[in-house]
C-alpha atoms as a PDB file:
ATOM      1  CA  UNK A   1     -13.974   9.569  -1.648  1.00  0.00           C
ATOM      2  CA  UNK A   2     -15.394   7.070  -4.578  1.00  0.00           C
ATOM      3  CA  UNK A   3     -13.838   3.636  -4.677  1.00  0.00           C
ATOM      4  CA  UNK A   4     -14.184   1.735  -7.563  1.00  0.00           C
ATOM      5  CA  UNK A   5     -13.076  -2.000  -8.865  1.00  0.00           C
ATOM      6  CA  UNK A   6     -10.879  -2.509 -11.372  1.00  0.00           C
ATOM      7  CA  UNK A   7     -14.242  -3.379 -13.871  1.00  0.00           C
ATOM      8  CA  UNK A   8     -15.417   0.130 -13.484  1.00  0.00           C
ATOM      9  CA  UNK A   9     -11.830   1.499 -13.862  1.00  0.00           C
ATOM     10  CA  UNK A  10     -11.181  -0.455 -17.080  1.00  0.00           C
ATOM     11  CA  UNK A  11     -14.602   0.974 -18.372  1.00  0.00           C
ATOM     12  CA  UNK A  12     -13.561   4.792 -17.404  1.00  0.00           C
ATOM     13  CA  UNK A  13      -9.633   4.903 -19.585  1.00  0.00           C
ATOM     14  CA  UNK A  14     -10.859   2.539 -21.754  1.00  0.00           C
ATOM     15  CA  UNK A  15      -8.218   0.539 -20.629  1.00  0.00           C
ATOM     16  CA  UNK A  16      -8.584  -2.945 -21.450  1.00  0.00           C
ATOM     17  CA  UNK A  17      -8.655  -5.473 -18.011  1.00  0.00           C
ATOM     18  CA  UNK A  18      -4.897  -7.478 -18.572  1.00  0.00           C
ATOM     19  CA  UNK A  19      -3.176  -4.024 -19.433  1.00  0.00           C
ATOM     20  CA  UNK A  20      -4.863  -2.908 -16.332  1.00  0.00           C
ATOM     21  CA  UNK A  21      -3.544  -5.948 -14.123  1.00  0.00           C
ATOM     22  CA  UNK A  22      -0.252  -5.685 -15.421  1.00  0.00           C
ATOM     23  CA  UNK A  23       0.034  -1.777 -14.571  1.00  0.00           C
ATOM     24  CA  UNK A  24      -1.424  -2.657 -11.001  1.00  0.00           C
ATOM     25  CA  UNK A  25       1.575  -4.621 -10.116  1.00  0.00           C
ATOM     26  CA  UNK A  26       3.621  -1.474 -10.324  1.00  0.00           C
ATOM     27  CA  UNK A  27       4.336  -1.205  -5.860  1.00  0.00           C
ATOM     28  CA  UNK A  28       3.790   2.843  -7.014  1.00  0.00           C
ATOM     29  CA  UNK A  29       0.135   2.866  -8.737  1.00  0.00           C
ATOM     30  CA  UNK A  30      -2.492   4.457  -6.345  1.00  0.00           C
ATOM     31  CA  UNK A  31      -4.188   1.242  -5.194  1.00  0.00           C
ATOM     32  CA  UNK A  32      -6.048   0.308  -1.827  1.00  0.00           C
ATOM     33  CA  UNK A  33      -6.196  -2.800  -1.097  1.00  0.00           C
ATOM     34  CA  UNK A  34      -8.638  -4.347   1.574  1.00  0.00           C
ATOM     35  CA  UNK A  35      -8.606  -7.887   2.691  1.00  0.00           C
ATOM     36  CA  UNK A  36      -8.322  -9.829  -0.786  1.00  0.00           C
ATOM     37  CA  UNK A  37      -9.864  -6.963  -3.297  1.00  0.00           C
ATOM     38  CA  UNK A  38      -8.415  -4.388  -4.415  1.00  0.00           C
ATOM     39  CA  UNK A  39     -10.178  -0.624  -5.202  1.00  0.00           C
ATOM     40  CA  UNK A  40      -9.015   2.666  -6.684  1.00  0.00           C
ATOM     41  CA  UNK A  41      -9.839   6.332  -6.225  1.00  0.00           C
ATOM     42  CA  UNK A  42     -10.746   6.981 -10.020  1.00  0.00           C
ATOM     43  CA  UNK A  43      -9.188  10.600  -9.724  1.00  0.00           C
ATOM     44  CA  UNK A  44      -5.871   9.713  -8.422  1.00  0.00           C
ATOM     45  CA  UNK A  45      -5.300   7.177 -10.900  1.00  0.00           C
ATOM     46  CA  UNK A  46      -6.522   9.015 -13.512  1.00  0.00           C
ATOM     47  CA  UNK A  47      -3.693  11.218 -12.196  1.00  0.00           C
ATOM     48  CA  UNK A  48      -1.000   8.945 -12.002  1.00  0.00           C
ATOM     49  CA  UNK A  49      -1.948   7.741 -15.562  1.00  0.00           C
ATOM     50  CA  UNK A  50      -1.739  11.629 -17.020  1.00  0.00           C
ATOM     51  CA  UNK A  51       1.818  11.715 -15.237  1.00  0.00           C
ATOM     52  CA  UNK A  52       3.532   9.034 -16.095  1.00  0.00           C
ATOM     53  CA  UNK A  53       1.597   8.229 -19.563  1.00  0.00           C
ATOM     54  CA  UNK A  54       0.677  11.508 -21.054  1.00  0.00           C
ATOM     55  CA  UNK A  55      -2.974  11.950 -22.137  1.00  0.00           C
ATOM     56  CA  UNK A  56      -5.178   8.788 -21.629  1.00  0.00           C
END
């Protein structure tokens, strides 16, 4: 399992860094969060963005 930042995860849906931020602070968007950073597993958001968005 690949864990990424939210840098590289911005980069991937071309989603821009705020609008990322803001969707992070949903308590149900796949997030792991270890000490004080934060990291994803790029194909469960990507998953969770498909669901609840539609295409990205």
């Amino acid at each position: 399992m690949e864990l990424i930042d939210i840098k590289i995860l911005c980069a991937i849906t071309t989603i821009p860094e705020r609008t990322m931020y803001r969707l992070v602070k949903d308590k149900d968007f796949p997030k792991l969060k270890i000490g004080r950073s934060v990291r994803f597993h790029k194909e469960t958001v990507i998953q969770y963005l498909i669901n609840k968005y539609g295409k990205i």
